[in-house]
Protein backbone atom coordinates (compact mmCIF):
# COMPACT_ATOMS: atom_id res chain seq x y z
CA UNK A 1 182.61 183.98 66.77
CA UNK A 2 179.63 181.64 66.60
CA UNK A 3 176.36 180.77 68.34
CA UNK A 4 176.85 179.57 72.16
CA UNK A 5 175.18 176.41 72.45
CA UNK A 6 174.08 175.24 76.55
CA UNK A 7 175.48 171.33 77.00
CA UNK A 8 173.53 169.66 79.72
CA UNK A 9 175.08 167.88 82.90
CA UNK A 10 173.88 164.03 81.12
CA UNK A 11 175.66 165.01 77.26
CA UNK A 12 178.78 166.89 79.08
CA UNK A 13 180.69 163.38 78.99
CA UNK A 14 181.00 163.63 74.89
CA UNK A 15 182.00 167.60 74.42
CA UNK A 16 184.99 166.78 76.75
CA UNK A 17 183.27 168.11 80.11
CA UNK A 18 182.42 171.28 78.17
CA UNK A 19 179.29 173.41 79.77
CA UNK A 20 179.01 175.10 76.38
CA UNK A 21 180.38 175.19 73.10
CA UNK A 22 180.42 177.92 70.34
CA UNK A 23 180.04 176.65 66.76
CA UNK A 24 179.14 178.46 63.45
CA UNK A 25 175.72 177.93 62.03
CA UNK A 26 172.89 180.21 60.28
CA UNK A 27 170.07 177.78 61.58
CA UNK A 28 169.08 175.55 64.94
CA UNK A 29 169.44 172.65 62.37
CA UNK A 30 172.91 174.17 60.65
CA UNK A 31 174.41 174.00 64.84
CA UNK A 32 173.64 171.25 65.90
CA UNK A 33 175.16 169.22 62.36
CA UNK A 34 178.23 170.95 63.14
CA UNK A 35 178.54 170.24 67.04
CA UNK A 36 177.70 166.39 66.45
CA UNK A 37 180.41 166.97 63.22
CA UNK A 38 182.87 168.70 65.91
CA UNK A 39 181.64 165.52 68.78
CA UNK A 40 180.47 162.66 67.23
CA UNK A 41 179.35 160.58 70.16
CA UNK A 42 177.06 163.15 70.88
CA UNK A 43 174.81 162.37 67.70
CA UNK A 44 173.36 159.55 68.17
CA UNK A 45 171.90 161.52 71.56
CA UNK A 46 170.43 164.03 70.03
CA UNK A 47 169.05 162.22 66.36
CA UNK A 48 167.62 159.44 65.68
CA UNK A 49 169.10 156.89 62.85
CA UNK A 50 167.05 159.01 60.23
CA UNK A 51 168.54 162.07 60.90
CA UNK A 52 165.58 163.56 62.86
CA UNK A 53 165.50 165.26 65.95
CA UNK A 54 164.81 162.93 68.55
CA UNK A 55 161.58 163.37 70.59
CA UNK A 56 162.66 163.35 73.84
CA UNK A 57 165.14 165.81 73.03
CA UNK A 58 164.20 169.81 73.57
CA UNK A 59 166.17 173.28 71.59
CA UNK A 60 165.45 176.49 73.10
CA UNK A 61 166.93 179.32 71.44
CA UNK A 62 167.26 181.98 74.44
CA UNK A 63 164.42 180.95 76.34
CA UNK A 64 161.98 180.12 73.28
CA UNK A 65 160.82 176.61 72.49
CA UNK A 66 161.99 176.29 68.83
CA UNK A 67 158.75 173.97 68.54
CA UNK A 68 157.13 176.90 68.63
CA UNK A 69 159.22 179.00 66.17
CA UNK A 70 160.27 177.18 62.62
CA UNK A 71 161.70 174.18 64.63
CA UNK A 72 165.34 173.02 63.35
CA UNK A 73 164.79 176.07 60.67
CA UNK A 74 164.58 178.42 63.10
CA UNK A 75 167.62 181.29 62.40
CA UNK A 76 170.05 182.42 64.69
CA UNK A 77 172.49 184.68 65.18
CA UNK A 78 175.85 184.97 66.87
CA UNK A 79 174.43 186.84 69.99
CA UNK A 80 171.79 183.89 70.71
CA UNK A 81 171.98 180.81 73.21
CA UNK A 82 171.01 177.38 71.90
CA UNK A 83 170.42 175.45 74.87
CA UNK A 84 169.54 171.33 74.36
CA UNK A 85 167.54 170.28 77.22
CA UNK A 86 166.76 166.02 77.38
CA UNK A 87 163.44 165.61 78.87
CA UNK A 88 162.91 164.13 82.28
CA UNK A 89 160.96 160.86 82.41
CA UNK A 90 159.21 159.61 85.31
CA UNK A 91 156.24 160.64 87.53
């Protein structure tokens, strides 16, 4: 099985139209290597040249802010949701 991961409407275009994808990871961090490993293009979306976790770029898992847990070392299991959600700018 895996842990689901939530692919917004803007990133569907490089996980071939996919609303969600289920990869194998034991951390938020261990996921999302291995979806940008499975969808390259996606990568440089979601981290910066470093390697970081871009800023504008937000990972609940199930509805919590993973800011607020142990950020990309946050654990998960196969029956949680990892959803990426790009923040909006403007005002």
């Amino acid at each position: 099985m895996g842990v689901k991961i939530v692919i917004p409407t803007p990133l569907r275009q490089y996980t071939e139209k996919r609303d969600n994808v289920v990869v194998e990871g034991q951390t938020v961090e261990e996921v999302l290597r291995n979806l940008t490993a499975q969808f390259g293009e996606l990568r440089r979306h979601l981290f910066s040249e470093d390697g970081k976790l871009r800023s504008f770029v937000n990972i609940y898992r199930n509805d919590e802010d993973i800011r607020y847990l142990e950020r990309e070392k946050t654990p998960v299991r196969e029956s949680d949701v990892v959803s990426i959600v790009p923040s909006i700018a403007g005002g």
